[in-house]
PDB file of N, CA and C in Angstrom:
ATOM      1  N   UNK A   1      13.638  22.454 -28.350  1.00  0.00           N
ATOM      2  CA  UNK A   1      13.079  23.669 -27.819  1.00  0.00           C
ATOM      3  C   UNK A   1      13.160  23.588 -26.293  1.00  0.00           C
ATOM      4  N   UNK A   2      13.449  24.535 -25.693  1.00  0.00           N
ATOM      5  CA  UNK A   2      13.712  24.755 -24.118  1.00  0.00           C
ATOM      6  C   UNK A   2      12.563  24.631 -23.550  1.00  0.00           C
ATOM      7  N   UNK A   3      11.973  24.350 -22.483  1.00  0.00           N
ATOM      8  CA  UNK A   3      11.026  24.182 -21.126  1.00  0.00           C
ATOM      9  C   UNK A   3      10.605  25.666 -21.098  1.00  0.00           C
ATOM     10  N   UNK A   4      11.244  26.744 -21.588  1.00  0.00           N
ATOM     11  CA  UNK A   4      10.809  28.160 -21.053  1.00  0.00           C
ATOM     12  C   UNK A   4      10.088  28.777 -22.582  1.00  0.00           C
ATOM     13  N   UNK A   5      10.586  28.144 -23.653  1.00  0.00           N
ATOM     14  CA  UNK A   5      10.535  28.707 -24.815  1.00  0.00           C
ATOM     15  C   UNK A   5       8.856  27.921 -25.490  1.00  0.00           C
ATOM     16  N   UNK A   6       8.647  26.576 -24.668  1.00  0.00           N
ATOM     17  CA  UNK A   6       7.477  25.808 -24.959  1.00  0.00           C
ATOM     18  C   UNK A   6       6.269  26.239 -24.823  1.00  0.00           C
ATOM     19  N   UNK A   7       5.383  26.233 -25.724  1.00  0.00           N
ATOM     20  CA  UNK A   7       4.191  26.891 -25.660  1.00  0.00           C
ATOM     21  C   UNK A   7       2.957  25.562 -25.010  1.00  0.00           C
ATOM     22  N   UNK A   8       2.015  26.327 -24.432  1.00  0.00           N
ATOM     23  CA  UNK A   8       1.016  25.009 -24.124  1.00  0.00           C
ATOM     24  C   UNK A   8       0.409  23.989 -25.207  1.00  0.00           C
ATOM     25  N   UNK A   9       0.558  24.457 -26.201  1.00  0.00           N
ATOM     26  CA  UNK A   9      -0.139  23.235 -27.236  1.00  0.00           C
ATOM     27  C   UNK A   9       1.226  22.290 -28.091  1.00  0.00           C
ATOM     28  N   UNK A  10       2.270  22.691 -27.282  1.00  0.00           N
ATOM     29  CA  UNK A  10       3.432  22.053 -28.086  1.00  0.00           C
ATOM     30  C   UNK A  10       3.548  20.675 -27.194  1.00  0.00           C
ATOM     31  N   UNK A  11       3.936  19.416 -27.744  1.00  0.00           N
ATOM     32  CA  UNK A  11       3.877  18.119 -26.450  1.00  0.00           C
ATOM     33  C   UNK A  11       5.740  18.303 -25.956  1.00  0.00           C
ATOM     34  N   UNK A  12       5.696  17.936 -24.597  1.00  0.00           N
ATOM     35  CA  UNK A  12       7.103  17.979 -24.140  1.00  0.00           C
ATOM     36  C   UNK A  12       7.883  16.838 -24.448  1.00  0.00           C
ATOM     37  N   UNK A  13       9.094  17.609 -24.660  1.00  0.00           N
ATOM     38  CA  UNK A  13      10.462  16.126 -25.443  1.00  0.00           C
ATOM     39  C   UNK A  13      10.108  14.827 -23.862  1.00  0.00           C
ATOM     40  N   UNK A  14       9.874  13.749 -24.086  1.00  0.00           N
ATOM     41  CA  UNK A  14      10.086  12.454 -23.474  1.00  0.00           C
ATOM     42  C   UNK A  14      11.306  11.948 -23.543  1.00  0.00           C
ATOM     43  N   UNK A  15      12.729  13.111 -22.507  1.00  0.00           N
ATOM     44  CA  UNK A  15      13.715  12.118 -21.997  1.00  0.00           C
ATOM     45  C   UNK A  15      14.174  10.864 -21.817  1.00  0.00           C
ATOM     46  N   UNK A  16      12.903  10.630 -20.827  1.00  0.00           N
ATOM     47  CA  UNK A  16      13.516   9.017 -20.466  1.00  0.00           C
ATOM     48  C   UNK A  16      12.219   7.931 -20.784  1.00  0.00           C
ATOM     49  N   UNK A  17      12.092   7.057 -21.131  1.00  0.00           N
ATOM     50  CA  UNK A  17      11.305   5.750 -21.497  1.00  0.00           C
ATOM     51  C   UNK A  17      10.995   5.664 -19.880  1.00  0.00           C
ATOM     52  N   UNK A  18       9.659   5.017 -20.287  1.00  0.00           N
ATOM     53  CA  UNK A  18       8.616   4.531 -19.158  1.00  0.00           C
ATOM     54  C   UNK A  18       9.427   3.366 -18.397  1.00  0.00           C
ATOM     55  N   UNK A  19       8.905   3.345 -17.305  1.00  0.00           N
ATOM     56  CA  UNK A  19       9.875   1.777 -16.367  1.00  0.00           C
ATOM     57  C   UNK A  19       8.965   1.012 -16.732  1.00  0.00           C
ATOM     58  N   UNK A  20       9.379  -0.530 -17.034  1.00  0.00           N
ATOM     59  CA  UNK A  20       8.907  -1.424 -17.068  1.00  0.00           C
ATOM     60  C   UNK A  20       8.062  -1.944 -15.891  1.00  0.00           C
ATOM     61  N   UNK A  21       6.282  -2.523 -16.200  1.00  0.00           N
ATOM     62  CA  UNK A  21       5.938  -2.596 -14.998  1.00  0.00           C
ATOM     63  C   UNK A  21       6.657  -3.574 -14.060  1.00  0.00           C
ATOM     64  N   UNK A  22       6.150  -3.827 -13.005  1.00  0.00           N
ATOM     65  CA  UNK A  22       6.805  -5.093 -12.365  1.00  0.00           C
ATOM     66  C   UNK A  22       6.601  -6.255 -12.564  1.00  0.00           C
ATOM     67  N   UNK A  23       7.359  -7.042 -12.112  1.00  0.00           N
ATOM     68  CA  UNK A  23       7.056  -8.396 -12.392  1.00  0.00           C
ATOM     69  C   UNK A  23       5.693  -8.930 -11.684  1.00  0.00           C
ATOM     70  N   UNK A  24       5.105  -9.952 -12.505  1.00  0.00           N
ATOM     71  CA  UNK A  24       3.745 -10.633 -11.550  1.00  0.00           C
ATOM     72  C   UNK A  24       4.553 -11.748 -10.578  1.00  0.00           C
ATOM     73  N   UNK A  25       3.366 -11.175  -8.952  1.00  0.00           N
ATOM     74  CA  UNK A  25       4.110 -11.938  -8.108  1.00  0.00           C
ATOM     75  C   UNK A  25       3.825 -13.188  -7.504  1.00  0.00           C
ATOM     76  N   UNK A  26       2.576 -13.434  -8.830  1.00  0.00           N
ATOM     77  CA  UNK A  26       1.407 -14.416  -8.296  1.00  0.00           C
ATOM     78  C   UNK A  26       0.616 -14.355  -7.272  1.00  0.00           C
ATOM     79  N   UNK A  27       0.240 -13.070  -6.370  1.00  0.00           N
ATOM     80  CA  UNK A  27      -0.571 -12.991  -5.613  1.00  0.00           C
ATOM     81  C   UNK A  27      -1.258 -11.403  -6.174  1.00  0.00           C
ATOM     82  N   UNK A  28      -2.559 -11.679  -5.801  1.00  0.00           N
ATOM     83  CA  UNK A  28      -3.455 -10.693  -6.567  1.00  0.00           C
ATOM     84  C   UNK A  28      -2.987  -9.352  -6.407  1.00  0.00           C
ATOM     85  N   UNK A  29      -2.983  -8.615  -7.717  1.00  0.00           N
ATOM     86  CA  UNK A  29      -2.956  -7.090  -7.022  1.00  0.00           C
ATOM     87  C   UNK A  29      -4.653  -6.093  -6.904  1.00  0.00           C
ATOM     88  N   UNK A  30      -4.245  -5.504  -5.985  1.00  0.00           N
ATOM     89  CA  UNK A  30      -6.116  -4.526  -5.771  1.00  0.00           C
ATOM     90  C   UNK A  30      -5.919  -3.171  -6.722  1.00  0.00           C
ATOM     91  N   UNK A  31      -6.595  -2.710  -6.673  1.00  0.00           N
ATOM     92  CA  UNK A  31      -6.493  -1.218  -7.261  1.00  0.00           C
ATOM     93  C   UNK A  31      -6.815  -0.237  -5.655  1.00  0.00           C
ATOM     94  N   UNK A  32      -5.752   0.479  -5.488  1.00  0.00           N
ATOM     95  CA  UNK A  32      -6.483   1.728  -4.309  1.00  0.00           C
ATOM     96  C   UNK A  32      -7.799   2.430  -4.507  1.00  0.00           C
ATOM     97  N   UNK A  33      -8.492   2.633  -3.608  1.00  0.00           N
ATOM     98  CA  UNK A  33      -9.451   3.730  -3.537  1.00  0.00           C
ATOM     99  C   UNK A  33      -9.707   4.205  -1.792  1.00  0.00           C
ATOM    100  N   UNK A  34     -10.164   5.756  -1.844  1.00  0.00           N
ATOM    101  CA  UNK A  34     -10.542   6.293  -0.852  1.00  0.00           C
ATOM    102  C   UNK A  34     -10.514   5.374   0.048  1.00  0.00           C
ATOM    103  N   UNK A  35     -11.659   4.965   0.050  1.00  0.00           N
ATOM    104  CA  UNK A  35     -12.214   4.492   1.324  1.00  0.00           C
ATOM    105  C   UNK A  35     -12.326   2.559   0.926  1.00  0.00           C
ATOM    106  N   UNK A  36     -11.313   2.292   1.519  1.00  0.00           N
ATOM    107  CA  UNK A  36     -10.836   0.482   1.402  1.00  0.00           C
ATOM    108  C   UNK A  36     -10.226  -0.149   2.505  1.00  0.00           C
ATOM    109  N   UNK A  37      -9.816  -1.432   2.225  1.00  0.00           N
ATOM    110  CA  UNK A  37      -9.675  -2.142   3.316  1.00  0.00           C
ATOM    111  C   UNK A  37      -7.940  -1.955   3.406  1.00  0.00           C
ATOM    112  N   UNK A  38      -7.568  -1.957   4.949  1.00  0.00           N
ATOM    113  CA  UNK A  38      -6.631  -1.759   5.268  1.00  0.00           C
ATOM    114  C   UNK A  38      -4.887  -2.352   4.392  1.00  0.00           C
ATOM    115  N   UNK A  39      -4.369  -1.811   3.491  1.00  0.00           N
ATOM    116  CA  UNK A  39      -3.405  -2.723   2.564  1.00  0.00           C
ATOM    117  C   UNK A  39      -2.690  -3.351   3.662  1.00  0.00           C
ATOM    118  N   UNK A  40      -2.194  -3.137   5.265  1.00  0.00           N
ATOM    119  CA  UNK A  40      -1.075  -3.503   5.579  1.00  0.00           C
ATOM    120  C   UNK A  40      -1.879  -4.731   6.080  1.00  0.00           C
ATOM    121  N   UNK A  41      -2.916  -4.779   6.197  1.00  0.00           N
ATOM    122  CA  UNK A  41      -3.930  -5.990   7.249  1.00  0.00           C
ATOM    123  C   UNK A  41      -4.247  -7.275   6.117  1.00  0.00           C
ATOM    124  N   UNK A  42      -4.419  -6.737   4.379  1.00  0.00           N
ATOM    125  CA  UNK A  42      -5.014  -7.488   3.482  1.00  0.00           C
ATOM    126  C   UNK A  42      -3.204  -8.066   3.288  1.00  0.00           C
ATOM    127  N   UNK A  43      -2.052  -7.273   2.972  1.00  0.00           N
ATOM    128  CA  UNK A  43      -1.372  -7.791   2.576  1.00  0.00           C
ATOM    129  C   UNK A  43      -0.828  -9.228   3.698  1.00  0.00           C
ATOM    130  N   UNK A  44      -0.974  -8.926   5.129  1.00  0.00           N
ATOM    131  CA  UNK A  44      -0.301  -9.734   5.682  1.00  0.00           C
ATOM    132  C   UNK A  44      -1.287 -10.898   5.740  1.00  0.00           C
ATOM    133  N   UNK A  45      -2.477 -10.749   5.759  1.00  0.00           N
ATOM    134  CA  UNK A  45      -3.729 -11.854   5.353  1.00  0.00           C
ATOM    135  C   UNK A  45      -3.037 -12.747   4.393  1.00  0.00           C
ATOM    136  N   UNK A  46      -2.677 -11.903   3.208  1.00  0.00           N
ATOM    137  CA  UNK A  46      -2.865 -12.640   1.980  1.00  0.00           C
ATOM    138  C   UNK A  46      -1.008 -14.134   2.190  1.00  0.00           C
ATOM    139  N   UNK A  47       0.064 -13.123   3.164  1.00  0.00           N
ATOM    140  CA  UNK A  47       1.266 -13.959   3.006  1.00  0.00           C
ATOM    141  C   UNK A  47       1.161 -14.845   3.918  1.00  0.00           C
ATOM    142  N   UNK A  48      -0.059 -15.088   4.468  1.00  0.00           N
ATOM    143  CA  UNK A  48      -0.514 -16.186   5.392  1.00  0.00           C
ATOM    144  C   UNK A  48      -0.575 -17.492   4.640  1.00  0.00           C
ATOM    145  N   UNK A  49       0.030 -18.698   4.891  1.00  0.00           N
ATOM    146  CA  UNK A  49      -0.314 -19.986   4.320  1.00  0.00           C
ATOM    147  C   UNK A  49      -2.170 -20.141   4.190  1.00  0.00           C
ATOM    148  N   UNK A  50      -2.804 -20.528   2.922  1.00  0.00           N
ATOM    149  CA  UNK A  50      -4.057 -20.699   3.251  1.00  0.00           C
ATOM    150  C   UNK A  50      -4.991 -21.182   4.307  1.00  0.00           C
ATOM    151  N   UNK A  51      -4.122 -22.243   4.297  1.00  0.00           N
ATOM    152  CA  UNK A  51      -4.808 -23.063   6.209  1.00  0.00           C
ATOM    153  C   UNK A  51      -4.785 -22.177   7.376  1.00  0.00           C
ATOM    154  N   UNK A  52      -3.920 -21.382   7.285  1.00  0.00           N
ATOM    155  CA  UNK A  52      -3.464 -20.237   8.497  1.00  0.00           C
ATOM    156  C   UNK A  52      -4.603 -19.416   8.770  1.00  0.00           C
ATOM    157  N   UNK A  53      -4.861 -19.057   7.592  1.00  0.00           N
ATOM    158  CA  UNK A  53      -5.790 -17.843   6.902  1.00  0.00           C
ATOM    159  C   UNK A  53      -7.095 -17.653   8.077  1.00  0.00           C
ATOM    160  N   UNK A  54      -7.206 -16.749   8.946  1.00  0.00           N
ATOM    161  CA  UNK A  54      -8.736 -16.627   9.912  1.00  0.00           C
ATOM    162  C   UNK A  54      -9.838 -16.467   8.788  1.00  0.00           C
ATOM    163  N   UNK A  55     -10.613 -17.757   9.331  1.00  0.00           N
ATOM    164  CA  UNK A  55     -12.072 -16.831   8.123  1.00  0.00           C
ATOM    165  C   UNK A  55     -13.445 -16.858   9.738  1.00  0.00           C
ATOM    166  N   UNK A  56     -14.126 -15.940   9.265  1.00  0.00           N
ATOM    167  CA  UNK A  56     -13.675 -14.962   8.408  1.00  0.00           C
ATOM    168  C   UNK A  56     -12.506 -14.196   8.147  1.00  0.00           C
ATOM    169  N   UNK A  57     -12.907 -13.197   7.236  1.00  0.00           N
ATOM    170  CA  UNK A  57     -11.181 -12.295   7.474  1.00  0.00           C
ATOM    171  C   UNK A  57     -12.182 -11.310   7.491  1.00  0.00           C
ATOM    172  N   UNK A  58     -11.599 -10.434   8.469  1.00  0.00           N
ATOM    173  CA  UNK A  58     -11.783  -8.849   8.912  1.00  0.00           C
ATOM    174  C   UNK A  58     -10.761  -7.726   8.914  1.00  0.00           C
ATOM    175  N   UNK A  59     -10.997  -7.192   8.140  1.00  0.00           N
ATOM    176  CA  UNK A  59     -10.575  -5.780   7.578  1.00  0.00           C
ATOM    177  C   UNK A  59     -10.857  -4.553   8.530  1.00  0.00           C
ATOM    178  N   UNK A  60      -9.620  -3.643   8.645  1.00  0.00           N
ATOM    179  CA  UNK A  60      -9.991  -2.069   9.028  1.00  0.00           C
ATOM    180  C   UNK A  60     -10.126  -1.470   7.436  1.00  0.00           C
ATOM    181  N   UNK A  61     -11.126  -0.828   7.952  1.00  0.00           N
ATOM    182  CA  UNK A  61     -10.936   0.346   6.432  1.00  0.00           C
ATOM    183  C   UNK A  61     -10.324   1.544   6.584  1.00  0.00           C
ATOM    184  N   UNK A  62      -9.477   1.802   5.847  1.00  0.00           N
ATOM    185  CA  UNK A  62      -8.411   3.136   5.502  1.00  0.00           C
ATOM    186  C   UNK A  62      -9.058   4.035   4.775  1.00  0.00           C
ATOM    187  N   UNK A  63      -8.587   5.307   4.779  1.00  0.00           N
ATOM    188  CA  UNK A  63      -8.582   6.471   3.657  1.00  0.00           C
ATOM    189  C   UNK A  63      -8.569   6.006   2.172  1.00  0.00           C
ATOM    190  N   UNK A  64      -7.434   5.318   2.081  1.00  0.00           N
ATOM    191  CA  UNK A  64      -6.469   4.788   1.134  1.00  0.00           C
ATOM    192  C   UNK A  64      -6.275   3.612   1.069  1.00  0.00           C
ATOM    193  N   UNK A  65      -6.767   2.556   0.961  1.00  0.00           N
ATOM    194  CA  UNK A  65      -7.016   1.179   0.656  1.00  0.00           C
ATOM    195  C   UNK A  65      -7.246   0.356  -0.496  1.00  0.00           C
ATOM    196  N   UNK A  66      -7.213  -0.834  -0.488  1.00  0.00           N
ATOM    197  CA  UNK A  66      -7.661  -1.721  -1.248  1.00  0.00           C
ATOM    198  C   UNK A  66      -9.221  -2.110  -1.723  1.00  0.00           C
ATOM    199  N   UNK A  67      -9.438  -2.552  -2.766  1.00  0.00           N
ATOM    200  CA  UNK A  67     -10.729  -2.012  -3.024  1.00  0.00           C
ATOM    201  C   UNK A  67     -11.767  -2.974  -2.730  1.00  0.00           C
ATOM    202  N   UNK A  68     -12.484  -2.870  -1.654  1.00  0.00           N
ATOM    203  CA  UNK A  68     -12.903  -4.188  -1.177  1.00  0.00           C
ATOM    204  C   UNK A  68     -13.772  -5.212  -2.000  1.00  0.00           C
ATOM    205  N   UNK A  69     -14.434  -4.758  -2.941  1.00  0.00           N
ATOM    206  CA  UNK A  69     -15.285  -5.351  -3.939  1.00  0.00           C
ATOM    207  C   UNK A  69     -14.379  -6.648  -4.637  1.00  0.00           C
ATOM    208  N   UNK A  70     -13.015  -6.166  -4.945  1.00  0.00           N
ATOM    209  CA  UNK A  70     -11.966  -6.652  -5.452  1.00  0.00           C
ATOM    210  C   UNK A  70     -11.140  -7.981  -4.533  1.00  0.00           C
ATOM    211  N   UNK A  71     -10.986  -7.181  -3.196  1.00  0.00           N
ATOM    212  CA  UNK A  71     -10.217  -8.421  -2.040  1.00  0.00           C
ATOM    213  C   UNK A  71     -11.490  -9.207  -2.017  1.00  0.00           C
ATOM    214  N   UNK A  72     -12.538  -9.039  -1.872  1.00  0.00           N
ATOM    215  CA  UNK A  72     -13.900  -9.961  -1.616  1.00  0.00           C
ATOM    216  C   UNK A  72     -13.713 -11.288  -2.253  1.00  0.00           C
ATOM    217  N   UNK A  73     -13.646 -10.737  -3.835  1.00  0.00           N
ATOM    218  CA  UNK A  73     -13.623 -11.510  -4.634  1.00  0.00           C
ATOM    219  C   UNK A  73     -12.516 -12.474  -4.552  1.00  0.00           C
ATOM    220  N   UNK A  74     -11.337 -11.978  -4.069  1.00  0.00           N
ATOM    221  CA  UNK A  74     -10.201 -12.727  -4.518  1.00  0.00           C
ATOM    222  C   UNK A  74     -10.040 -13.796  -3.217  1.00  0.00           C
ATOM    223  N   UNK A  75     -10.763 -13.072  -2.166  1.00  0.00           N
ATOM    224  CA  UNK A  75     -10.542 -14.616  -1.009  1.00  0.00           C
ATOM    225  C   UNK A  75     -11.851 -15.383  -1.469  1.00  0.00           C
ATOM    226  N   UNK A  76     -12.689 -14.948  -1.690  1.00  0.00           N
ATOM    227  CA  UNK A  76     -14.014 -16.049  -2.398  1.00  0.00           C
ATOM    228  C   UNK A  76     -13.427 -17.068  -3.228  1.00  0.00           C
ATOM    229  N   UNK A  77     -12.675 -16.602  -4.084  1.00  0.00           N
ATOM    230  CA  UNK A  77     -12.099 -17.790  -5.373  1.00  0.00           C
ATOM    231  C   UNK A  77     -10.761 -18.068  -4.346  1.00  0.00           C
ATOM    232  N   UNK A  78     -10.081 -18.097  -2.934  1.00  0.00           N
ATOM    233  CA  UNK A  78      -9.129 -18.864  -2.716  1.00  0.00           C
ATOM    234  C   UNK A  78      -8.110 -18.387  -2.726  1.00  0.00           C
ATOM    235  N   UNK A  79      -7.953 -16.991  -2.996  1.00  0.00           N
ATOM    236  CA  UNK A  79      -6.427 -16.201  -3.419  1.00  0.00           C
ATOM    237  C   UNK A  79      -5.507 -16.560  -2.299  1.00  0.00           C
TER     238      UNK A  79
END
């Protein structure tokens, strides 16, 4: 059935198969939210050798960030 001919309670044909997620890269992933800690500041934190690592670590918070409850946790346990 055509895209024009489809009614709202009909489900649409699924072309193409879902992408496979990505591979794990062994370093934690966050979930986004509103108001979080800066991804470009947490990510370059995180590709820091541990010894490197400033502690504390200090974060800008973004619009669109990482979810800090989450990064908290993950430098607490050593990430």
């Amino acid at each position: 059935m055509s895209e024009q001919r489809r009614h709202w309670w009909q489900p649409r044909e699924v072309r193409d198969p879902l992408p496979e997620p990505p591979a794990p890269t062994g370093r934690p992933t966050f979930d986004l939210v509103r108001r979080g800690y800066d991804r470009a500041q947490v990510d370059a934190h995180l590709a820091l050798p541990p010894a490197q690592r400033p502690r504390p670590a200090a974060f800008d918070l973004a619009r669109r960030g990482y979810d800090r409850a989450q990064v908290d946790r993950a430098l607490a346990a050593g990430a």
